[in-house]
PDB file of N, CA and C in Angstrom:
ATOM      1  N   UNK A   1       0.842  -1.164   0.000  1.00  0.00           N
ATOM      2  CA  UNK A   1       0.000   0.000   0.000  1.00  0.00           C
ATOM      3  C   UNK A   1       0.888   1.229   0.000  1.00  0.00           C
ATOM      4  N   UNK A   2       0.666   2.251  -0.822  1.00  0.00           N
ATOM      5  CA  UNK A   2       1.052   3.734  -0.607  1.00  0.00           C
ATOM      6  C   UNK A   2       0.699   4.648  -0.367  1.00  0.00           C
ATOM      7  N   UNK A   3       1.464   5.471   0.225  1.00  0.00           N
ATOM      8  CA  UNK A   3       0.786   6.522   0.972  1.00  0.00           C
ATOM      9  C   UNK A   3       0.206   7.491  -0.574  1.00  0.00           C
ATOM     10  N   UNK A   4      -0.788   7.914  -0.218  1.00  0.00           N
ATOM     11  CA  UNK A   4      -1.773   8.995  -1.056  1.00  0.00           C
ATOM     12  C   UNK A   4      -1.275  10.124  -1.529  1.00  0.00           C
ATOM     13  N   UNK A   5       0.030  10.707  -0.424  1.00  0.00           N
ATOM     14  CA  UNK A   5      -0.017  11.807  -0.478  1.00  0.00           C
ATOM     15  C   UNK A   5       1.557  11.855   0.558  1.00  0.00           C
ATOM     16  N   UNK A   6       1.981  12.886   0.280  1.00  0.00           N
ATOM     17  CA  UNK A   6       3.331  13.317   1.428  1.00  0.00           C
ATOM     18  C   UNK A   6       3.160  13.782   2.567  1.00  0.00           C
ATOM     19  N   UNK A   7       3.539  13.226   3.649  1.00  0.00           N
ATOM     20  CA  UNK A   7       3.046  13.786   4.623  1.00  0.00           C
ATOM     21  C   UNK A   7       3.551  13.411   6.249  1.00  0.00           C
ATOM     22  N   UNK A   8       3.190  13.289   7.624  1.00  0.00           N
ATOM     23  CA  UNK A   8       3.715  12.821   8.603  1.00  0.00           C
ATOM     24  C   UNK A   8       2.778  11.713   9.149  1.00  0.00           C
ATOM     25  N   UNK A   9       3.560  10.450   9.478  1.00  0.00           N
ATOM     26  CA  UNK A   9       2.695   9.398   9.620  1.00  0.00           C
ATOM     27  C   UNK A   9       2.513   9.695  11.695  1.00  0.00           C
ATOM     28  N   UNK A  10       1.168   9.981  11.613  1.00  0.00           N
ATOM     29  CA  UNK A  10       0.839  10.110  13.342  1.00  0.00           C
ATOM     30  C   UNK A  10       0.492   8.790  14.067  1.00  0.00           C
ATOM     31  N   UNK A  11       0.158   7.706  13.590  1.00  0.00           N
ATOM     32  CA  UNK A  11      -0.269   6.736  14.301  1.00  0.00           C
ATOM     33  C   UNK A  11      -0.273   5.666  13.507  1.00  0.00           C
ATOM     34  N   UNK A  12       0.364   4.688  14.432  1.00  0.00           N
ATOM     35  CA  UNK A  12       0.395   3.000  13.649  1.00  0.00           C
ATOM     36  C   UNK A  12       0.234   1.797  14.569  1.00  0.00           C
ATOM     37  N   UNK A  13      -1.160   1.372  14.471  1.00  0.00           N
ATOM     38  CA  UNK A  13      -1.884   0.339  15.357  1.00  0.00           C
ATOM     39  C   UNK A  13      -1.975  -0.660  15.308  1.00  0.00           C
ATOM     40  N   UNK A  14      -1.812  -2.106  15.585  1.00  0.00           N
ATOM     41  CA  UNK A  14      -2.278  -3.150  15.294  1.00  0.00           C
ATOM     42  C   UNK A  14      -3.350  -3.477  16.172  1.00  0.00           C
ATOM     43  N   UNK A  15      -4.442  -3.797  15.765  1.00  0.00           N
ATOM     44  CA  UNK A  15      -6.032  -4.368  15.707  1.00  0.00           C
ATOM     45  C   UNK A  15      -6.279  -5.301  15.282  1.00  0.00           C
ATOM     46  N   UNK A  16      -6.585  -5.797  16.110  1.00  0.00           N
ATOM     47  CA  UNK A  16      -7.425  -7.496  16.084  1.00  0.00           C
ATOM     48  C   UNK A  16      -6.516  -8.249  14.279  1.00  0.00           C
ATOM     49  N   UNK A  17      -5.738  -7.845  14.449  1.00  0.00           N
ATOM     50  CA  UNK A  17      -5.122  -8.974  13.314  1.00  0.00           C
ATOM     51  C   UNK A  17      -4.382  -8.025  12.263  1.00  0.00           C
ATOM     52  N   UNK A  18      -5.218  -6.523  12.394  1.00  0.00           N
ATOM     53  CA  UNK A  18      -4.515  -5.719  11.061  1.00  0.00           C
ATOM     54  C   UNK A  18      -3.876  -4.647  11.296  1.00  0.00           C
ATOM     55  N   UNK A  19      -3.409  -3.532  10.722  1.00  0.00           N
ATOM     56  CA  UNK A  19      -2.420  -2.464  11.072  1.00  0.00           C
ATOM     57  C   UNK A  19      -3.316  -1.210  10.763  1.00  0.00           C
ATOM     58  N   UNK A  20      -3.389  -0.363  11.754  1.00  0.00           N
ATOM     59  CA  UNK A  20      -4.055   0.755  11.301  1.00  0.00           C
ATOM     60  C   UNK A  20      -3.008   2.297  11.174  1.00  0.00           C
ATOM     61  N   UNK A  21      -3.269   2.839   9.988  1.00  0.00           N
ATOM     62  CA  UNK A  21      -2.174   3.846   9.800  1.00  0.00           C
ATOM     63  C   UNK A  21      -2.510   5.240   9.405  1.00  0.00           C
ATOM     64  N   UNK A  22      -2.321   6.270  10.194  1.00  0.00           N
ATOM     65  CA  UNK A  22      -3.201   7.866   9.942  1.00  0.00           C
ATOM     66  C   UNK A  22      -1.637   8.460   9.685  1.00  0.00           C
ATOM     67  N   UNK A  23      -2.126   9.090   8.719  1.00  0.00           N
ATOM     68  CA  UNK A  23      -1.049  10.029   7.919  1.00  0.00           C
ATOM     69  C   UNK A  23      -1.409  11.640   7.942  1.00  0.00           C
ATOM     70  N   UNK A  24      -1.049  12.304   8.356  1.00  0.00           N
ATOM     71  CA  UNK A  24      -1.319  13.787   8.311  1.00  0.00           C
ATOM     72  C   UNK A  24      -0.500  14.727   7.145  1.00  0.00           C
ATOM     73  N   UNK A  25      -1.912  14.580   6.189  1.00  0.00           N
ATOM     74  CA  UNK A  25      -1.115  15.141   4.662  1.00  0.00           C
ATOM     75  C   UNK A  25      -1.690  16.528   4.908  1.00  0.00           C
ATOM     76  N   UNK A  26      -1.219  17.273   5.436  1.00  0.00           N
ATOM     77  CA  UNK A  26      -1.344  19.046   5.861  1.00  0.00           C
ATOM     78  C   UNK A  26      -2.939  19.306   5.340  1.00  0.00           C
ATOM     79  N   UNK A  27      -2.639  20.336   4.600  1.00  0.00           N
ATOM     80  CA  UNK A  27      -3.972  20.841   3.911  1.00  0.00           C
ATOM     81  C   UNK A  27      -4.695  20.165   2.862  1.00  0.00           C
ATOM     82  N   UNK A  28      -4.481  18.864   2.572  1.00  0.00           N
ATOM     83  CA  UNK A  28      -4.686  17.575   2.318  1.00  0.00           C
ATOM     84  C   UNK A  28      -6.087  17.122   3.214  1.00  0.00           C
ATOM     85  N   UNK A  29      -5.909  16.857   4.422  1.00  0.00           N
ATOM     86  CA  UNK A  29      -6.090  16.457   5.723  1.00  0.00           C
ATOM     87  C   UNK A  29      -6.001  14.794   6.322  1.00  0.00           C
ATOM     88  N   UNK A  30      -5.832  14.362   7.178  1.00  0.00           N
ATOM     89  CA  UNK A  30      -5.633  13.117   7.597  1.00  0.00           C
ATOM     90  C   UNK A  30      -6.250  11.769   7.168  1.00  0.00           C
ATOM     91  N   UNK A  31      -5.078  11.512   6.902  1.00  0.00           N
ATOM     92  CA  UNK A  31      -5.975   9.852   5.380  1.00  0.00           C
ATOM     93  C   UNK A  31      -5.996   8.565   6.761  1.00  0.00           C
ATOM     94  N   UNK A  32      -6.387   7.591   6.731  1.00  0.00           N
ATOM     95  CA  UNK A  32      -6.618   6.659   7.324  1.00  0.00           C
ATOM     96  C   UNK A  32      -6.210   5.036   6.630  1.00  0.00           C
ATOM     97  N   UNK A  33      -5.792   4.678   7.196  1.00  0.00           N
ATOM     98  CA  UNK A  33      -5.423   3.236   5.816  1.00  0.00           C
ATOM     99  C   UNK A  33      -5.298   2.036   7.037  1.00  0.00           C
ATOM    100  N   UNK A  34      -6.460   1.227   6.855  1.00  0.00           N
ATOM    101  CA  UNK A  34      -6.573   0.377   7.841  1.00  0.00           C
ATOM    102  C   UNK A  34      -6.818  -1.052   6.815  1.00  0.00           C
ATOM    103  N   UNK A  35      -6.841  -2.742   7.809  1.00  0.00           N
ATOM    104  CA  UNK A  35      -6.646  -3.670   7.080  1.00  0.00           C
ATOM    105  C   UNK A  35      -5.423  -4.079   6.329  1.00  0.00           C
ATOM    106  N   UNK A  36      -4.104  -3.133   7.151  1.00  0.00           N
ATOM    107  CA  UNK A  36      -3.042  -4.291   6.400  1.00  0.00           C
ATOM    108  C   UNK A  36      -2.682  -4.861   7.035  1.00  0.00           C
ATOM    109  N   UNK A  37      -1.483  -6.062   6.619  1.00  0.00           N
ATOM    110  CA  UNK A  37      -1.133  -7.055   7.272  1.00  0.00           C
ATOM    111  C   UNK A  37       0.443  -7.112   7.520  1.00  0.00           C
ATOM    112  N   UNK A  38       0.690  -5.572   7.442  1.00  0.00           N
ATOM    113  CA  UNK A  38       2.143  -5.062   8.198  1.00  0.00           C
ATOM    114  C   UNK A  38       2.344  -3.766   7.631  1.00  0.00           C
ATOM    115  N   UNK A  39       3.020  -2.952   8.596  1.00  0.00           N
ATOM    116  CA  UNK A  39       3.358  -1.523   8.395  1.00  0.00           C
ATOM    117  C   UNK A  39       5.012  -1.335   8.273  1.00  0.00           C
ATOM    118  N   UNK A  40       5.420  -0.398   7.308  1.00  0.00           N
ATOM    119  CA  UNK A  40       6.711  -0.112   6.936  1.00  0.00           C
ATOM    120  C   UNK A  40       6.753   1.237   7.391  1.00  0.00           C
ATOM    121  N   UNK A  41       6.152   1.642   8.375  1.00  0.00           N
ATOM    122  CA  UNK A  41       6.707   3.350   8.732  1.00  0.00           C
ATOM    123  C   UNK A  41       6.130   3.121  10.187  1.00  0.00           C
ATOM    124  N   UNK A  42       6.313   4.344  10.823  1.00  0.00           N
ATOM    125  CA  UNK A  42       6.641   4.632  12.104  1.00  0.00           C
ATOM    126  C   UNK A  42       6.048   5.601  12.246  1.00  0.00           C
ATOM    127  N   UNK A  43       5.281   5.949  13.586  1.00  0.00           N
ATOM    128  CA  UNK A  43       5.215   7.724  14.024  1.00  0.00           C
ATOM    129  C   UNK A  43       6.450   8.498  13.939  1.00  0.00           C
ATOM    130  N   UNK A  44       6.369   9.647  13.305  1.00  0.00           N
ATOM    131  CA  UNK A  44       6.828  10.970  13.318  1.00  0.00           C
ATOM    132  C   UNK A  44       7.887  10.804  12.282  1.00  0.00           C
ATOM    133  N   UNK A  45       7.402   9.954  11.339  1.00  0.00           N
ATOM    134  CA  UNK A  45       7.863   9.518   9.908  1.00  0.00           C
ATOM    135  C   UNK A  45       7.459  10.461   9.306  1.00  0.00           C
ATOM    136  N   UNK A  46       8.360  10.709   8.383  1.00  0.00           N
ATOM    137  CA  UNK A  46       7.494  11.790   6.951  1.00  0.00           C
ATOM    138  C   UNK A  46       7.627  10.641   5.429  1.00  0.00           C
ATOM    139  N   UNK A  47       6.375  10.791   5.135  1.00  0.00           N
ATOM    140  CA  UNK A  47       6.010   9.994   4.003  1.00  0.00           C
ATOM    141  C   UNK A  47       6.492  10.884   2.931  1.00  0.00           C
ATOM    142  N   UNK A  48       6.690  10.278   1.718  1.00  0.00           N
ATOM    143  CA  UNK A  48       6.274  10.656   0.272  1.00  0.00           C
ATOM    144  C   UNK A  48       5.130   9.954  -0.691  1.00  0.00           C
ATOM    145  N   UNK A  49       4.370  11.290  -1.584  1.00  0.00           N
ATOM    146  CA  UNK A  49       3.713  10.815  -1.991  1.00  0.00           C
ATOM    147  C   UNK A  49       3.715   9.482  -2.621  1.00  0.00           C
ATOM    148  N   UNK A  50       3.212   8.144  -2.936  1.00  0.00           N
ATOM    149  CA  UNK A  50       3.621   6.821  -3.667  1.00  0.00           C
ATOM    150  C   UNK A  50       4.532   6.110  -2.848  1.00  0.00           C
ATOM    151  N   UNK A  51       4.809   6.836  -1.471  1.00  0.00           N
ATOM    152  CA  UNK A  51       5.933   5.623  -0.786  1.00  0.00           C
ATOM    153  C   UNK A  51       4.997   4.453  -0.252  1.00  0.00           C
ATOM    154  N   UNK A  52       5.871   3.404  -0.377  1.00  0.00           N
ATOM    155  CA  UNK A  52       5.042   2.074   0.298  1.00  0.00           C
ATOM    156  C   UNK A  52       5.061   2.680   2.054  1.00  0.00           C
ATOM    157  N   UNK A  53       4.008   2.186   2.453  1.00  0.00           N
ATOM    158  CA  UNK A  53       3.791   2.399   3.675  1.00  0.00           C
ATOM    159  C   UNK A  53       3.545   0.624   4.587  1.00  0.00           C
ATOM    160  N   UNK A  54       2.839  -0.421   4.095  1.00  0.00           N
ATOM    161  CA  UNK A  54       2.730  -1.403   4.643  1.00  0.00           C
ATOM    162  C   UNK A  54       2.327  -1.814   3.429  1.00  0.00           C
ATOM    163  N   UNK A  55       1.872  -3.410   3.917  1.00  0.00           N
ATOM    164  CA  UNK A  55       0.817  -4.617   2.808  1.00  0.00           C
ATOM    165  C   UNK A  55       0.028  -5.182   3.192  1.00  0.00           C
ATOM    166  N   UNK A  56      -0.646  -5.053   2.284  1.00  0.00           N
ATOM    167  CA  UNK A  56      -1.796  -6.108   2.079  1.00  0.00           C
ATOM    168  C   UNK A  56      -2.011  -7.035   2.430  1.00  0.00           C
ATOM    169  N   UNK A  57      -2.457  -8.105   3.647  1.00  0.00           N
ATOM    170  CA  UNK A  57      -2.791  -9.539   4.010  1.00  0.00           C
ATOM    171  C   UNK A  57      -2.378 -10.424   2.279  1.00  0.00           C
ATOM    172  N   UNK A  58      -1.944 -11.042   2.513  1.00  0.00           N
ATOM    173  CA  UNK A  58      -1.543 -12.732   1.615  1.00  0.00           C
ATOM    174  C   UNK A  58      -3.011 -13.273   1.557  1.00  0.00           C
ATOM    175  N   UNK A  59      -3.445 -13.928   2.451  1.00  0.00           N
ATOM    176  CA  UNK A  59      -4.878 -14.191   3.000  1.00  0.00           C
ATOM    177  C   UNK A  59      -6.284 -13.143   3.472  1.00  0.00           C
ATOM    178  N   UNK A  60      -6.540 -13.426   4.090  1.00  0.00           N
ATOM    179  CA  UNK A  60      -7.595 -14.210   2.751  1.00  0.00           C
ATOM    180  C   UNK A  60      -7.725 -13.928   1.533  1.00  0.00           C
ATOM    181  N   UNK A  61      -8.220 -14.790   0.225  1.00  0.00           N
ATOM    182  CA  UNK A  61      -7.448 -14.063  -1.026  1.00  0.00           C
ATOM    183  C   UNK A  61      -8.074 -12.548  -1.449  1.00  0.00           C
ATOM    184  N   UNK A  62      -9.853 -12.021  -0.849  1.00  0.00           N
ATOM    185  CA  UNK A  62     -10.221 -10.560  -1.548  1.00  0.00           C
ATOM    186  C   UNK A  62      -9.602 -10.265   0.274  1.00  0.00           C
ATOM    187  N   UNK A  63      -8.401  -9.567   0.208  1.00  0.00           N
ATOM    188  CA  UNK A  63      -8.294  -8.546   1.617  1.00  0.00           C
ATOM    189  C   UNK A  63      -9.237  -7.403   1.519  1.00  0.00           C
ATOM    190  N   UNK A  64      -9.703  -7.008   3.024  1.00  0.00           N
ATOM    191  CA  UNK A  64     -10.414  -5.792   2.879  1.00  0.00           C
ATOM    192  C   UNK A  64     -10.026  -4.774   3.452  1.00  0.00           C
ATOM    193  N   UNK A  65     -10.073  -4.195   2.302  1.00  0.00           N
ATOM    194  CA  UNK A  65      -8.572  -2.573   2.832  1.00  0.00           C
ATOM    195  C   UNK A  65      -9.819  -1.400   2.887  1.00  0.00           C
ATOM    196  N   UNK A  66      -9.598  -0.626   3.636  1.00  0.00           N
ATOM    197  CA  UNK A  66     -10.219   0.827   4.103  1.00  0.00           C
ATOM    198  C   UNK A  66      -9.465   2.206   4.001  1.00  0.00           C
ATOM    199  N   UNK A  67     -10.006   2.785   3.427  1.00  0.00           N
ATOM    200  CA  UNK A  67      -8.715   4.536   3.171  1.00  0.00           C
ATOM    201  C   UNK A  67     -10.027   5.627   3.459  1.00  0.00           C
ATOM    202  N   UNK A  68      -9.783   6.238   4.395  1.00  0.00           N
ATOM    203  CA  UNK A  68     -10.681   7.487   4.474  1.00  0.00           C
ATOM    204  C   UNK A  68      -9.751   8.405   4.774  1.00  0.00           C
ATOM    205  N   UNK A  69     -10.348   9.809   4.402  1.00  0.00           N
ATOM    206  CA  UNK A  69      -9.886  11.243   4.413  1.00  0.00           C
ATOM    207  C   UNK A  69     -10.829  12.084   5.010  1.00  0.00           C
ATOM    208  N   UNK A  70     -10.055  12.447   6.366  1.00  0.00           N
ATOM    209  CA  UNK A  70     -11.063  13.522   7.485  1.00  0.00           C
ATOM    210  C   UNK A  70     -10.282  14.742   7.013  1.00  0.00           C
ATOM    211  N   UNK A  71     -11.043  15.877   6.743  1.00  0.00           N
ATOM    212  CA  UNK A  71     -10.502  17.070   6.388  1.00  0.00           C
ATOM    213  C   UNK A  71     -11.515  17.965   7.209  1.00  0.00           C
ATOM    214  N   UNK A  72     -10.722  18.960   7.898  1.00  0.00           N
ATOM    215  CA  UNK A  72     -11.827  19.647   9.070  1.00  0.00           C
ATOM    216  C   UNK A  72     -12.532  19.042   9.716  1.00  0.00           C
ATOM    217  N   UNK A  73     -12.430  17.899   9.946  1.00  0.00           N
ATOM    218  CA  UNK A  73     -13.001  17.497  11.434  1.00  0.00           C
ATOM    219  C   UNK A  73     -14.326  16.551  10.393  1.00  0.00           C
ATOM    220  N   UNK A  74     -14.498  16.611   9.078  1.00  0.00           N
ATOM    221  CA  UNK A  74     -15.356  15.876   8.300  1.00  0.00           C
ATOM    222  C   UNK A  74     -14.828  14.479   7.292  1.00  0.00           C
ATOM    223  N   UNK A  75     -15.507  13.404   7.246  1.00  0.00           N
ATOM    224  CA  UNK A  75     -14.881  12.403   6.687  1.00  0.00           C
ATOM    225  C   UNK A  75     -15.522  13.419   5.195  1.00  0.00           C
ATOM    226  N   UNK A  76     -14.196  12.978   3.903  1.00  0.00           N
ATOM    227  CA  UNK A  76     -14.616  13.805   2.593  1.00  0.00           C
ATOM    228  C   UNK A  76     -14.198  12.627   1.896  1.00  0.00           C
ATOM    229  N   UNK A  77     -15.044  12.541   0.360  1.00  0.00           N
ATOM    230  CA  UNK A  77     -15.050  11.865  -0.879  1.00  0.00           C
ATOM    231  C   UNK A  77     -13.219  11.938  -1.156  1.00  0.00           C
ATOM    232  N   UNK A  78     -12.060  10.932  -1.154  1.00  0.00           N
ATOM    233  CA  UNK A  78     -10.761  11.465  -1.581  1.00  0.00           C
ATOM    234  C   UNK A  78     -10.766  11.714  -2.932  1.00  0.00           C
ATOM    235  N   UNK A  79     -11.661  11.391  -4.346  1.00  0.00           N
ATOM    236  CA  UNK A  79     -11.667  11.590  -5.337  1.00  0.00           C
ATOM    237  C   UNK A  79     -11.956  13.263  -5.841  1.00  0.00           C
ATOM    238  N   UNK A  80     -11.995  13.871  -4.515  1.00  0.00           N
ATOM    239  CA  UNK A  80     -12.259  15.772  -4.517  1.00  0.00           C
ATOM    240  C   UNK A  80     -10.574  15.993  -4.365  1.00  0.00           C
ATOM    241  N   UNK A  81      -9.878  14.917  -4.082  1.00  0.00           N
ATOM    242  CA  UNK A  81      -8.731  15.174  -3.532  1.00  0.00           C
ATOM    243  C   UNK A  81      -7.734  14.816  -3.977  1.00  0.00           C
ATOM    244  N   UNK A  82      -7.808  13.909  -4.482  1.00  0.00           N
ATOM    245  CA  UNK A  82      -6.440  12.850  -4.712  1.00  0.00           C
ATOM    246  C   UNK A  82      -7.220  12.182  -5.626  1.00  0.00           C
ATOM    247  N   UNK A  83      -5.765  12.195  -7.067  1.00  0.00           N
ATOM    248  CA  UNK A  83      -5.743  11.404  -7.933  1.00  0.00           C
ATOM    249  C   UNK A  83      -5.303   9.883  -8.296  1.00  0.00           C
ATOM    250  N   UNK A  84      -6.141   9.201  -8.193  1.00  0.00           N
ATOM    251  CA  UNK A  84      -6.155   7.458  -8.511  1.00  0.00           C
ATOM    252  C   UNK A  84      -5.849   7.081  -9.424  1.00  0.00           C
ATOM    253  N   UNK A  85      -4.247   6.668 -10.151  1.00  0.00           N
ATOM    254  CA  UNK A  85      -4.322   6.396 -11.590  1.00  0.00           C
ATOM    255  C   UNK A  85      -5.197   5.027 -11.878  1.00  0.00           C
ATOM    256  N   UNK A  86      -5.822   5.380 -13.425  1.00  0.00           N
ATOM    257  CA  UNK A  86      -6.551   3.951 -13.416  1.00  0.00           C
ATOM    258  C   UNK A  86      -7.893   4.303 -12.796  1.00  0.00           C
ATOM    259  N   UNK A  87      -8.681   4.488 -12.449  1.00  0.00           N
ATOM    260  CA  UNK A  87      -9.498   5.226 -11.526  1.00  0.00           C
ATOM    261  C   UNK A  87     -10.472   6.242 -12.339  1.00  0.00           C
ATOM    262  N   UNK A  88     -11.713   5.770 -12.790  1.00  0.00           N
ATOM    263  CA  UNK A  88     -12.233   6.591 -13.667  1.00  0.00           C
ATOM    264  C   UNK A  88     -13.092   7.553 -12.690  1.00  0.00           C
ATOM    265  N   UNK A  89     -14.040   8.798 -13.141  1.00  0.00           N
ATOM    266  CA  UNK A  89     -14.436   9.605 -12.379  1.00  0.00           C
ATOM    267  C   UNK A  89     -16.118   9.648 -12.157  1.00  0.00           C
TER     268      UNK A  89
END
Protein backbone atom coordinates (compact mmCIF):
# COMPACT_ATOMS: atom_id res chain seq x y z
CA UNK A 1 0.00 0.00 0.00
CA UNK A 2 1.05 3.73 -0.61
CA UNK A 3 0.79 6.52 0.97
CA UNK A 4 -1.77 8.99 -1.06
CA UNK A 5 -0.02 11.81 -0.48
CA UNK A 6 3.33 13.32 1.43
CA UNK A 7 3.05 13.79 4.62
CA UNK A 8 3.72 12.82 8.60
CA UNK A 9 2.70 9.40 9.62
CA UNK A 10 0.84 10.11 13.34
CA UNK A 11 -0.27 6.74 14.30
CA UNK A 12 0.40 3.00 13.65
CA UNK A 13 -1.88 0.34 15.36
CA UNK A 14 -2.28 -3.15 15.29
CA UNK A 15 -6.03 -4.37 15.71
CA UNK A 16 -7.42 -7.50 16.08
CA UNK A 17 -5.12 -8.97 13.31
CA UNK A 18 -4.51 -5.72 11.06
CA UNK A 19 -2.42 -2.46 11.07
CA UNK A 20 -4.05 0.76 11.30
CA UNK A 21 -2.17 3.85 9.80
CA UNK A 22 -3.20 7.87 9.94
CA UNK A 23 -1.05 10.03 7.92
CA UNK A 24 -1.32 13.79 8.31
CA UNK A 25 -1.11 15.14 4.66
CA UNK A 26 -1.34 19.05 5.86
CA UNK A 27 -3.97 20.84 3.91
CA UNK A 28 -4.69 17.58 2.32
CA UNK A 29 -6.09 16.46 5.72
CA UNK A 30 -5.63 13.12 7.60
CA UNK A 31 -5.97 9.85 5.38
CA UNK A 32 -6.62 6.66 7.32
CA UNK A 33 -5.42 3.24 5.82
CA UNK A 34 -6.57 0.38 7.84
CA UNK A 35 -6.65 -3.67 7.08
CA UNK A 36 -3.04 -4.29 6.40
CA UNK A 37 -1.13 -7.06 7.27
CA UNK A 38 2.14 -5.06 8.20
CA UNK A 39 3.36 -1.52 8.39
CA UNK A 40 6.71 -0.11 6.94
CA UNK A 41 6.71 3.35 8.73
CA UNK A 42 6.64 4.63 12.10
CA UNK A 43 5.21 7.72 14.02
CA UNK A 44 6.83 10.97 13.32
CA UNK A 45 7.86 9.52 9.91
CA UNK A 46 7.49 11.79 6.95
CA UNK A 47 6.01 9.99 4.00
CA UNK A 48 6.27 10.66 0.27
CA UNK A 49 3.71 10.81 -1.99
CA UNK A 50 3.62 6.82 -3.67
CA UNK A 51 5.93 5.62 -0.79
CA UNK A 52 5.04 2.07 0.30
CA UNK A 53 3.79 2.40 3.68
CA UNK A 54 2.73 -1.40 4.64
CA UNK A 55 0.82 -4.62 2.81
CA UNK A 56 -1.80 -6.11 2.08
CA UNK A 57 -2.79 -9.54 4.01
CA UNK A 58 -1.54 -12.73 1.62
CA UNK A 59 -4.88 -14.19 3.00
CA UNK A 60 -7.59 -14.21 2.75
CA UNK A 61 -7.45 -14.06 -1.03
CA UNK A 62 -10.22 -10.56 -1.55
CA UNK A 63 -8.29 -8.55 1.62
CA UNK A 64 -10.41 -5.79 2.88
CA UNK A 65 -8.57 -2.57 2.83
CA UNK A 66 -10.22 0.83 4.10
CA UNK A 67 -8.72 4.54 3.17
CA UNK A 68 -10.68 7.49 4.47
CA UNK A 69 -9.89 11.24 4.41
CA UNK A 70 -11.06 13.52 7.48
CA UNK A 71 -10.50 17.07 6.39
CA UNK A 72 -11.83 19.65 9.07
CA UNK A 73 -13.00 17.50 11.43
CA UNK A 74 -15.36 15.88 8.30
CA UNK A 75 -14.88 12.40 6.69
CA UNK A 76 -14.62 13.81 2.59
CA UNK A 77 -15.05 11.86 -0.88
CA UNK A 78 -10.76 11.46 -1.58
CA UNK A 79 -11.67 11.59 -5.34
CA UNK A 80 -12.26 15.77 -4.52
CA UNK A 81 -8.73 15.17 -3.53
CA UNK A 82 -6.44 12.85 -4.71
CA UNK A 83 -5.74 11.40 -7.93
CA UNK A 84 -6.15 7.46 -8.51
CA UNK A 85 -4.32 6.40 -11.59
CA UNK A 86 -6.55 3.95 -13.42
CA UNK A 87 -9.50 5.23 -11.53
CA UNK A 88 -12.23 6.59 -13.67
CA UNK A 89 -14.44 9.60 -12.38
Amino acid sequence: MQAAASGTVLTVVKTSGSYLIKIDHGALGTAVYSGLASASVQPDEFVSAGEAIGRLPSTPTHPVFRFSLVKDGKYENPHQYISFPGASS
